[in-house]
C-alpha atoms as a PDB file:
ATOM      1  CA  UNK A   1     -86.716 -34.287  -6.208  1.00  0.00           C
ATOM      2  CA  UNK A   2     -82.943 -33.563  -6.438  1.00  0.00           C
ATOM      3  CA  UNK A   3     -81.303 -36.958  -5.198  1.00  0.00           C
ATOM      4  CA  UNK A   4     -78.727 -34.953  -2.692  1.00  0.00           C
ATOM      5  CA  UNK A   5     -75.632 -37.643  -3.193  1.00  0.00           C
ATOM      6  CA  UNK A   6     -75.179 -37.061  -6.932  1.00  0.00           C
ATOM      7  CA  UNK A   7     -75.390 -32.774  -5.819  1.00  0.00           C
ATOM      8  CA  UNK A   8     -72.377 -33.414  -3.666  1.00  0.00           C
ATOM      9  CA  UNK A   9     -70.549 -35.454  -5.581  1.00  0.00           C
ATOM     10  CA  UNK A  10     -71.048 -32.924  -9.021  1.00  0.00           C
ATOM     11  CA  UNK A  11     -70.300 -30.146  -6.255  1.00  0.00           C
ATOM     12  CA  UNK A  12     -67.308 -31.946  -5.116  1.00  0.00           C
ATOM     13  CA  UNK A  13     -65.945 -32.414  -8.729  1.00  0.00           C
ATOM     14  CA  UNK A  14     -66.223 -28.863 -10.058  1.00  0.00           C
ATOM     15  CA  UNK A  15     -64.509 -27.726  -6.718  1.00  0.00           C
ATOM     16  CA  UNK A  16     -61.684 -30.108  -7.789  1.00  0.00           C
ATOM     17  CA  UNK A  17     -61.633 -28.857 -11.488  1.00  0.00           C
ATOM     18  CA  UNK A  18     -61.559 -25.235 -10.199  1.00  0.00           C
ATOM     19  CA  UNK A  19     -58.159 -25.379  -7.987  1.00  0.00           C
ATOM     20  CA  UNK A  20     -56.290 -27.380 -10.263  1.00  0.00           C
ATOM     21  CA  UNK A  21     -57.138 -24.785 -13.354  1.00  0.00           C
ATOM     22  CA  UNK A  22     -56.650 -22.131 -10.547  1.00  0.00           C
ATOM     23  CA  UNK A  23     -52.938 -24.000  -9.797  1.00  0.00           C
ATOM     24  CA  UNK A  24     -52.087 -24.462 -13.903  1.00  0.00           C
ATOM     25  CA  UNK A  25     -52.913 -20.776 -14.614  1.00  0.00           C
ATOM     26  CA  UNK A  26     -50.704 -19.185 -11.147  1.00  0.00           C
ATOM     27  CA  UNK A  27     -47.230 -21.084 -12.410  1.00  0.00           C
ATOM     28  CA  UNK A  28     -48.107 -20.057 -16.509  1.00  0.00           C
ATOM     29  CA  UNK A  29     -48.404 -16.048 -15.525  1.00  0.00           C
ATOM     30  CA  UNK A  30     -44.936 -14.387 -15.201  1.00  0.00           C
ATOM     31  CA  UNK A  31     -43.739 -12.624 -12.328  1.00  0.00           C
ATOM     32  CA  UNK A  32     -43.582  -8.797 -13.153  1.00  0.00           C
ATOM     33  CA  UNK A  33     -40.694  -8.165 -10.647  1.00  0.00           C
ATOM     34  CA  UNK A  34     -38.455 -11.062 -10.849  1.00  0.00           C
ATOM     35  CA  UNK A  35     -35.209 -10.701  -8.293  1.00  0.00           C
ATOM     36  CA  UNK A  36     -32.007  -9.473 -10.006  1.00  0.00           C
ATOM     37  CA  UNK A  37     -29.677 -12.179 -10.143  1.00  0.00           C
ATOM     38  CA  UNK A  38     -26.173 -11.077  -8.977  1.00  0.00           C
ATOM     39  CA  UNK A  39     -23.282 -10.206 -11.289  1.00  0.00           C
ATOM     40  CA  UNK A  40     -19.929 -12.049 -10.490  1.00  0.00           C
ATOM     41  CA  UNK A  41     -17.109 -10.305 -12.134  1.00  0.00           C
ATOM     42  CA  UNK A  42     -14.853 -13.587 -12.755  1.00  0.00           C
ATOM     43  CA  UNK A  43     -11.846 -10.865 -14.222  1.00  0.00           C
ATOM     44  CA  UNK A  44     -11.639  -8.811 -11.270  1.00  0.00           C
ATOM     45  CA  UNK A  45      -8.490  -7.265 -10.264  1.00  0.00           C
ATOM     46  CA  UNK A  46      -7.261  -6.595  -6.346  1.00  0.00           C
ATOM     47  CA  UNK A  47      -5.505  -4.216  -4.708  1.00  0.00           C
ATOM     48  CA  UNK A  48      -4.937  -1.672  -7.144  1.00  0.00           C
ATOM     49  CA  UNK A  49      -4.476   1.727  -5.574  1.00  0.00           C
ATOM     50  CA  UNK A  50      -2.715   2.135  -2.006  1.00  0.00           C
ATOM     51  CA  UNK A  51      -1.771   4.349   0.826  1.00  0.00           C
ATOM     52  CA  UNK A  52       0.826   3.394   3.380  1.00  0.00           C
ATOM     53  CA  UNK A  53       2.083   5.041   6.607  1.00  0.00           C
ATOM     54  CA  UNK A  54       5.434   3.947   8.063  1.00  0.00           C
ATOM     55  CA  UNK A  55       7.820   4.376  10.647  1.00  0.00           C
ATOM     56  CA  UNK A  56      11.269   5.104   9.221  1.00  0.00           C
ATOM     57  CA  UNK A  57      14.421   3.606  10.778  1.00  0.00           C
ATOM     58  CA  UNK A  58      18.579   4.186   9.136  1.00  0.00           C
ATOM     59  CA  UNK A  59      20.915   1.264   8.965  1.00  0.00           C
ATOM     60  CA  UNK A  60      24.502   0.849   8.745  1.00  0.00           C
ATOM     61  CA  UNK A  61      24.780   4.241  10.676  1.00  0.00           C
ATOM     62  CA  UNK A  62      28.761   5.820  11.287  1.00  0.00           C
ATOM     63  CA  UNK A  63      29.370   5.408  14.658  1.00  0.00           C
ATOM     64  CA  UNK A  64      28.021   7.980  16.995  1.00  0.00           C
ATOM     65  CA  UNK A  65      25.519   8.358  14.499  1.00  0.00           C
ATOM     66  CA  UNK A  66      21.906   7.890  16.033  1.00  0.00           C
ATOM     67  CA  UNK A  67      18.232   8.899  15.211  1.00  0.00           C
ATOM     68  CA  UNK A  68      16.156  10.593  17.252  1.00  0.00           C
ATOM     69  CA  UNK A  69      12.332  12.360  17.253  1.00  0.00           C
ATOM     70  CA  UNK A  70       9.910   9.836  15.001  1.00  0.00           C
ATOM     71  CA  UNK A  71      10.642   9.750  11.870  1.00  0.00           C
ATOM     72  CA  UNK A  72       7.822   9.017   9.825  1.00  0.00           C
ATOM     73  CA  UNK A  73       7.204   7.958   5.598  1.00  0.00           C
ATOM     74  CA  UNK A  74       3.551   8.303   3.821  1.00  0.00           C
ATOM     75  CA  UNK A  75       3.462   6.411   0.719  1.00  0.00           C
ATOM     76  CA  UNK A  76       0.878   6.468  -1.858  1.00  0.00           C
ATOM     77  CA  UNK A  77       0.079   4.922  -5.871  1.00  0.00           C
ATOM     78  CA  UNK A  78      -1.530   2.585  -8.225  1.00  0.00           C
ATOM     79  CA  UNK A  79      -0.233  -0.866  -8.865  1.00  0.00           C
ATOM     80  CA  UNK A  80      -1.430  -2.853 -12.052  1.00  0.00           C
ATOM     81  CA  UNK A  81      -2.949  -5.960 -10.884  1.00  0.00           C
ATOM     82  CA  UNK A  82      -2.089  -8.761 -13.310  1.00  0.00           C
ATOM     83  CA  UNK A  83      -3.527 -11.973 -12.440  1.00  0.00           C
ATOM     84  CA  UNK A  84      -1.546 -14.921 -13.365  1.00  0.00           C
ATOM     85  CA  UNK A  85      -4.094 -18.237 -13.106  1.00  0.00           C
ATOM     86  CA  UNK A  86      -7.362 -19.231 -13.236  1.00  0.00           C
ATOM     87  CA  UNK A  87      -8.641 -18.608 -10.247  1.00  0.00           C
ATOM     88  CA  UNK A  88      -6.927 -15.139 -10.247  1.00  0.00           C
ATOM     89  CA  UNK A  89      -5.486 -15.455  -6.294  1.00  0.00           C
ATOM     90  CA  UNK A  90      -1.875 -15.447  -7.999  1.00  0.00           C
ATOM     91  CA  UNK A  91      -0.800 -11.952  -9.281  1.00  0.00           C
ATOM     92  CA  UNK A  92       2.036 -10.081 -10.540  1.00  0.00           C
ATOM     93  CA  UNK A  93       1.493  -6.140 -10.064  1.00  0.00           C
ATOM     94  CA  UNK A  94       3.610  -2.911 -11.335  1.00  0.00           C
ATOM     95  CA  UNK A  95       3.404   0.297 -10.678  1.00  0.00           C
ATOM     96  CA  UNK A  96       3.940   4.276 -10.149  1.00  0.00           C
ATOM     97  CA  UNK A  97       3.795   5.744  -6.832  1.00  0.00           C
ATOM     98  CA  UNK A  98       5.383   8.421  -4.364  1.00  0.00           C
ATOM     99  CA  UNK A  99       7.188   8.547  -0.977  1.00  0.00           C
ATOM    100  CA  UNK A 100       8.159  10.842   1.176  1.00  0.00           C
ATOM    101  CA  UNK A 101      10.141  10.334   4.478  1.00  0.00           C
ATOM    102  CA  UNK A 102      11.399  12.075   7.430  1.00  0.00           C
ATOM    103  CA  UNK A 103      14.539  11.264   9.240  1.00  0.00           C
ATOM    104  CA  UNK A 104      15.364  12.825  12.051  1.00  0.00           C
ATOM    105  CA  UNK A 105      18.839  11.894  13.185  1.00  0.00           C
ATOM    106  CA  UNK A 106      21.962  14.142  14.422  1.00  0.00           C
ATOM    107  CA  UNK A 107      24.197  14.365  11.475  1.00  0.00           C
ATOM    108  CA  UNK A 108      24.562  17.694  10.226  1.00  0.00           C
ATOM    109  CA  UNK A 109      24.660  17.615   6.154  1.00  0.00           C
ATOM    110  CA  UNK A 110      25.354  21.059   4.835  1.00  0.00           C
ATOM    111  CA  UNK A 111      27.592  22.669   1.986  1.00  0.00           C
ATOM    112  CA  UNK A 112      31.060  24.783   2.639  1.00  0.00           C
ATOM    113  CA  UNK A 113      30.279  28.078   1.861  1.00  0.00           C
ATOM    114  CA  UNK A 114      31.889  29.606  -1.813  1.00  0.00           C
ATOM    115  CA  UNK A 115      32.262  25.431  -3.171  1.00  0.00           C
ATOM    116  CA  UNK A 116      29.543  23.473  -3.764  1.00  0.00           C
ATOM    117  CA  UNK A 117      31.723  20.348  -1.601  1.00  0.00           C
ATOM    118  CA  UNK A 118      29.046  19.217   1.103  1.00  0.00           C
ATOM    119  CA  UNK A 119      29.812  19.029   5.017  1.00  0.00           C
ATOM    120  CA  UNK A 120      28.796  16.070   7.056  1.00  0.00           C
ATOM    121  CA  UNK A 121      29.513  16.401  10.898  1.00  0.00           C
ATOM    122  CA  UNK A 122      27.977  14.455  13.839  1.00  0.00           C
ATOM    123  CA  UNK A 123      26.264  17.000  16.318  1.00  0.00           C
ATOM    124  CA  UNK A 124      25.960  16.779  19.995  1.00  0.00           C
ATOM    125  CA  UNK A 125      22.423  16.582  20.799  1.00  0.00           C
ATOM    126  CA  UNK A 126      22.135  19.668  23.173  1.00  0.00           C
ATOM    127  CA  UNK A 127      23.499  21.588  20.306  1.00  0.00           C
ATOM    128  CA  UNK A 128      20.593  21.760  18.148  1.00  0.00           C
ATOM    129  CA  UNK A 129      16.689  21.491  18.006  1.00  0.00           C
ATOM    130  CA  UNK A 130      15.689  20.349  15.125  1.00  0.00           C
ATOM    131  CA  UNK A 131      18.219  18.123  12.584  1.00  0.00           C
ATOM    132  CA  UNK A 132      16.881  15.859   9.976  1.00  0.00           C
ATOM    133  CA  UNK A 133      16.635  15.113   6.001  1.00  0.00           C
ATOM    134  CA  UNK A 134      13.489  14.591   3.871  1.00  0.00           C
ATOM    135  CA  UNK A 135      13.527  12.567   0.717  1.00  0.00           C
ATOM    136  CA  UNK A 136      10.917  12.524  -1.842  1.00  0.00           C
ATOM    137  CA  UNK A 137      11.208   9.962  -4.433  1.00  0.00           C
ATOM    138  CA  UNK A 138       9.091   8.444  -7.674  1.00  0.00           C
ATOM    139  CA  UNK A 139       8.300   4.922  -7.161  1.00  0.00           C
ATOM    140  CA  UNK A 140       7.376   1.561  -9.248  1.00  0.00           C
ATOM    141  CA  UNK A 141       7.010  -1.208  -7.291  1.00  0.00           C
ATOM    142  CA  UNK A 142       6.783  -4.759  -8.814  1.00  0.00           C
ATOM    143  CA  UNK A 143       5.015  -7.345  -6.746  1.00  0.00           C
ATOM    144  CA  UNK A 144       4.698 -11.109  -6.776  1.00  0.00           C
ATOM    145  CA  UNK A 145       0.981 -11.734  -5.141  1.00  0.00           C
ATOM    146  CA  UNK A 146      -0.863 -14.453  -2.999  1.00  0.00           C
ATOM    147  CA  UNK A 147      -4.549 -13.778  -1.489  1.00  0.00           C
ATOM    148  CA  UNK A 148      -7.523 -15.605  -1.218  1.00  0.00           C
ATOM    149  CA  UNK A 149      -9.706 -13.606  -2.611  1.00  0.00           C
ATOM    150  CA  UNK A 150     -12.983 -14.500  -4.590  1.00  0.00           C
ATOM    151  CA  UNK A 151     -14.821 -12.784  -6.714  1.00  0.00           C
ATOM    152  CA  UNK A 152     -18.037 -12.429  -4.153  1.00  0.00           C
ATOM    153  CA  UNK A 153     -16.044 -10.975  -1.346  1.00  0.00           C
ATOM    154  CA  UNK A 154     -12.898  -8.649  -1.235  1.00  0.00           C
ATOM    155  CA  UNK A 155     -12.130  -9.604   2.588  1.00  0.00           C
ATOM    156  CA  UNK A 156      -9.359 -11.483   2.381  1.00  0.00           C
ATOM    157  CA  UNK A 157      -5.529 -12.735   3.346  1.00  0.00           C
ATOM    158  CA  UNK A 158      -2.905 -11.399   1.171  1.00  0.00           C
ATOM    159  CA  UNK A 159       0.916 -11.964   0.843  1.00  0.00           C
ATOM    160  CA  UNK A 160       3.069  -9.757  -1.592  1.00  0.00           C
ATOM    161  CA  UNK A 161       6.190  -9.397  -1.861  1.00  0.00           C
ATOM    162  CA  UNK A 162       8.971  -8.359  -4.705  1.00  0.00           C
ATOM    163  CA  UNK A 163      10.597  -4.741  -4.837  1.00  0.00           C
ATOM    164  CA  UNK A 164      10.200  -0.928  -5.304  1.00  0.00           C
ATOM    165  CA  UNK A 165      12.740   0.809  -7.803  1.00  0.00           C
ATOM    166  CA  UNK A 166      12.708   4.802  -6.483  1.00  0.00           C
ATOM    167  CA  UNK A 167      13.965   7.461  -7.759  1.00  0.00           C
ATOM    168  CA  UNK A 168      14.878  10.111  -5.486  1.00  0.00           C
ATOM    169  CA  UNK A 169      13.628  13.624  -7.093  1.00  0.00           C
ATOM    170  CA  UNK A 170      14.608  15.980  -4.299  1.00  0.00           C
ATOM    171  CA  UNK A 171      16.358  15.867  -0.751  1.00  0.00           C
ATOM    172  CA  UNK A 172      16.217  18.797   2.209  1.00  0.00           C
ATOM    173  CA  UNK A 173      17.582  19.065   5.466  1.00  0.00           C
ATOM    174  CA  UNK A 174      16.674  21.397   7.749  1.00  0.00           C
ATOM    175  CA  UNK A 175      18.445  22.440  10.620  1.00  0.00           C
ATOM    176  CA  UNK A 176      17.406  24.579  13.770  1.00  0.00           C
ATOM    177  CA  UNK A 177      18.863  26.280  16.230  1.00  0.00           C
ATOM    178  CA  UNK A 178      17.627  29.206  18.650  1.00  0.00           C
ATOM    179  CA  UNK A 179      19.074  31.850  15.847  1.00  0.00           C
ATOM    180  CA  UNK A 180      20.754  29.866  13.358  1.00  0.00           C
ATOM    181  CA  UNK A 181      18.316  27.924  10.450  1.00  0.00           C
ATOM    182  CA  UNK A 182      20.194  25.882   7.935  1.00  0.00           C
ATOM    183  CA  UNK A 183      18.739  24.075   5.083  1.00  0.00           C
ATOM    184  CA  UNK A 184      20.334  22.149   2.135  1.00  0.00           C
ATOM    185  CA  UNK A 185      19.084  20.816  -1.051  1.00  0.00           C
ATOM    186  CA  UNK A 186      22.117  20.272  -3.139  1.00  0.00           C
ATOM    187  CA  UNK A 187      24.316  16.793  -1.805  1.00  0.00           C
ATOM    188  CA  UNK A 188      25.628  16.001  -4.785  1.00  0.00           C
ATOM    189  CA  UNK A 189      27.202  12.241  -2.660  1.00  0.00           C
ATOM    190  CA  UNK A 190      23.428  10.912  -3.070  1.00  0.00           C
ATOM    191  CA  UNK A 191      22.203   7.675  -5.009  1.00  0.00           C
ATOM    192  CA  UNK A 192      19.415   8.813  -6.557  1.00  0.00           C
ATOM    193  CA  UNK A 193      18.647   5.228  -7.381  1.00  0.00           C
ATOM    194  CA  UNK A 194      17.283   3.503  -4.898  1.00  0.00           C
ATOM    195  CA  UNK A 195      16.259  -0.398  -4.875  1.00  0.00           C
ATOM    196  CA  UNK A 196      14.495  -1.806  -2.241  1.00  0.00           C
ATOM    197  CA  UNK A 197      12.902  -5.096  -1.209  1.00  0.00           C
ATOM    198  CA  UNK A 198       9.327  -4.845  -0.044  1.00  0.00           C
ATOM    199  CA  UNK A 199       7.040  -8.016   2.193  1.00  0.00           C
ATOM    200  CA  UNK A 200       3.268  -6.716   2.842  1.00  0.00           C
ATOM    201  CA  UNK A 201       1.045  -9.563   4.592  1.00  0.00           C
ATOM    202  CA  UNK A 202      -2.253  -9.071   6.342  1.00  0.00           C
ATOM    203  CA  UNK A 203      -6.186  -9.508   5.863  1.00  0.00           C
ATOM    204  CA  UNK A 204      -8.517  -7.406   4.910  1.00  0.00           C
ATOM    205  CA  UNK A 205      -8.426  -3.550   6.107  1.00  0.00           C
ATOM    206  CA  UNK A 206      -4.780  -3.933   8.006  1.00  0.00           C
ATOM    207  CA  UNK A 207      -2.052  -4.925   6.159  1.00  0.00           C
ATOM    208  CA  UNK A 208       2.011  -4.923   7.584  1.00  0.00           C
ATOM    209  CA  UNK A 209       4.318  -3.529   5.360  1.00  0.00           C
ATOM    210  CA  UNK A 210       8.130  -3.711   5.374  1.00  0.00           C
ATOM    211  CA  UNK A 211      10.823  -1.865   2.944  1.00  0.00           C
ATOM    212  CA  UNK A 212      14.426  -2.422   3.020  1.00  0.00           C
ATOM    213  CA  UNK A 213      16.588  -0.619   0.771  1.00  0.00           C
ATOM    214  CA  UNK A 214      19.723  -2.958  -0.666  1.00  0.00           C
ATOM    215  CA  UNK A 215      21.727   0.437  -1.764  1.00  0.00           C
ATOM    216  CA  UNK A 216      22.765   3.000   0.673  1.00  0.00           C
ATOM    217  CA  UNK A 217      21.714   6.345   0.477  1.00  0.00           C
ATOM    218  CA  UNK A 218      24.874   8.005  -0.417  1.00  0.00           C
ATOM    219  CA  UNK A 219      27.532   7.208  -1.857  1.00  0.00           C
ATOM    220  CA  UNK A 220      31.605   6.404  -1.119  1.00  0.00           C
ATOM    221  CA  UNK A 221      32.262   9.785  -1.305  1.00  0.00           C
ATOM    222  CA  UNK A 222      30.194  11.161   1.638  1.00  0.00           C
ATOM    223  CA  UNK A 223      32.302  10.279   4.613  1.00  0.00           C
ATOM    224  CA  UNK A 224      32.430  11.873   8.453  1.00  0.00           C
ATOM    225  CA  UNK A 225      35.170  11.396  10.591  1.00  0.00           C
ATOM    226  CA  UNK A 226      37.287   9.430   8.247  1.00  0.00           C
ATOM    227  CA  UNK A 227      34.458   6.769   7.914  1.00  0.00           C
ATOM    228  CA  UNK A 228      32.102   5.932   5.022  1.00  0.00           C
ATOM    229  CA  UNK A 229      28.494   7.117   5.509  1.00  0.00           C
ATOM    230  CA  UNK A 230      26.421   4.566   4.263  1.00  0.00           C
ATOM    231  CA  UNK A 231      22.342   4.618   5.682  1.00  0.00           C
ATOM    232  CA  UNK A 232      20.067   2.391   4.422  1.00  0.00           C
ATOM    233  CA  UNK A 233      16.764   3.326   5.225  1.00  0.00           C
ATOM    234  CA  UNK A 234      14.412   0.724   6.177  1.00  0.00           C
ATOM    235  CA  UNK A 235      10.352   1.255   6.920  1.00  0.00           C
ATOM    236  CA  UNK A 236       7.975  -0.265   8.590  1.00  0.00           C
ATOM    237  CA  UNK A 237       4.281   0.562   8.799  1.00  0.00           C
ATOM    238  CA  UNK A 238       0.865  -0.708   7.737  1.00  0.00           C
ATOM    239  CA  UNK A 239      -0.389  -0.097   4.246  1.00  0.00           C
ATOM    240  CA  UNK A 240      -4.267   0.396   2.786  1.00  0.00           C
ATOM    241  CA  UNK A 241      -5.597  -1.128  -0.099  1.00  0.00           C
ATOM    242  CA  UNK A 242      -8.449   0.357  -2.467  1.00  0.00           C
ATOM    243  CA  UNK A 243      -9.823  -1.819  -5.652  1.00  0.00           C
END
């Protein structure tokens, strides 16, 4: 007869031998679908392409000389993001963009007919319906940049600020009355070189922007009633980055 204390214990032991060769054999097989590890780019770059809307505004105005209407910029371009330490949340960026702004305002700019000598008079504002200037110019900003970026997220505060060199490619007015249309492209009293300092802060999505050009727009020469007409255009607006 089978003594039934030595069957449980010999039952007991294989049991034991079983699970632990069970155990040694699960964490020696490989998983077939192992979870992708994440790729950190440690050399990204921010802020690199950008599109800005802005509400335009003319200082150092002749007297008697006002704006009117809204006068309104879009800007758009790439900016080479240069990062400048370690930890890559100091930058320096340059680069190529365009601009072009609306400015309605009630000085008449036109050209004397047979010369090519340009005509500046201030208008009285029942006299006219429509009365403003567009300027289109080539842009390369240069940027000194603070964020706190990382390379896991791209949400982040930002500070930039440095200046934007334009060159101003082509001017129009246009002016309306009921049956009289007047537009000029030819002012030959214009700085085509403009310089202006820039200051963009925000987080994230919504960033404030602010231009202020340190040249006028035209030069000595362009004067209306006997006084020098300066205008140096300053925007404000929000801006939108894109990596």
């Amino acid at each position: 007869m089978i003594d039934m204390k030595k069957l449980i214990v010999l039952f007991w032991c294989c049991s034991v031998s079983m699970t632990f060769g069970q155990e040694i054999d699960a964490k020696s097989v490989p998983k077939l679908n192992p979870e992708p590890s994440k790729i950190v780019d440690s050399l990204y770059r921010e802020d690199q392409f950008y599109v800005g809307f802005t509400y335009n505004l003319l200082f150092n105005r002749p007297e008697n000389v006002s704006q009117s209407g809204f006068s309104i910029g879009v800007h758009l371009g790439f900016t080479r993001d240069m990062p400048i330490n370690k930890r890559r949340n100091l930058a320096i960026g340059l680069g190529l963009g365009y601009s072009i702004n609306m400015y309605n305002q009630n000085l008449f700019i036109g050209e004397e007919e047979g010369t090519e000598q340009s005509v500046f008079l201030i208008l009285d504002d029942e006299n006219f319906d429509t009365n403003r200037f567009t300027t289109h110019l080539l842009e390369a900003p240069l940027e000194f940049r603070w964020r706190t970026s990382t390379p896991e997220s791209h949400k982040f505060y930002r500070i930039y600020t440095g200046f934007r060199i334009g060159y101003l490619y082509h001017f129009n007015t246009n002016f309306k009355q009921p049956d009289l249309q007047i537009r000029q492209t030819k002012v030959n009293e214009l700085n085509r070189w403009q310089v202006g300092a820039t200051f963009t802060f925000g987080w994230n999505t919504f960033n404030f922007h602010f231009y202020y050009s340190l040249n006028s727009l035209f030069t000595d020469d362009a004067q209306v009633a006997g006084e020098t007409i300066a205008l140096n255009p300053a925007k404000i607006g929000l801006i939108f980055y894109i990596l």
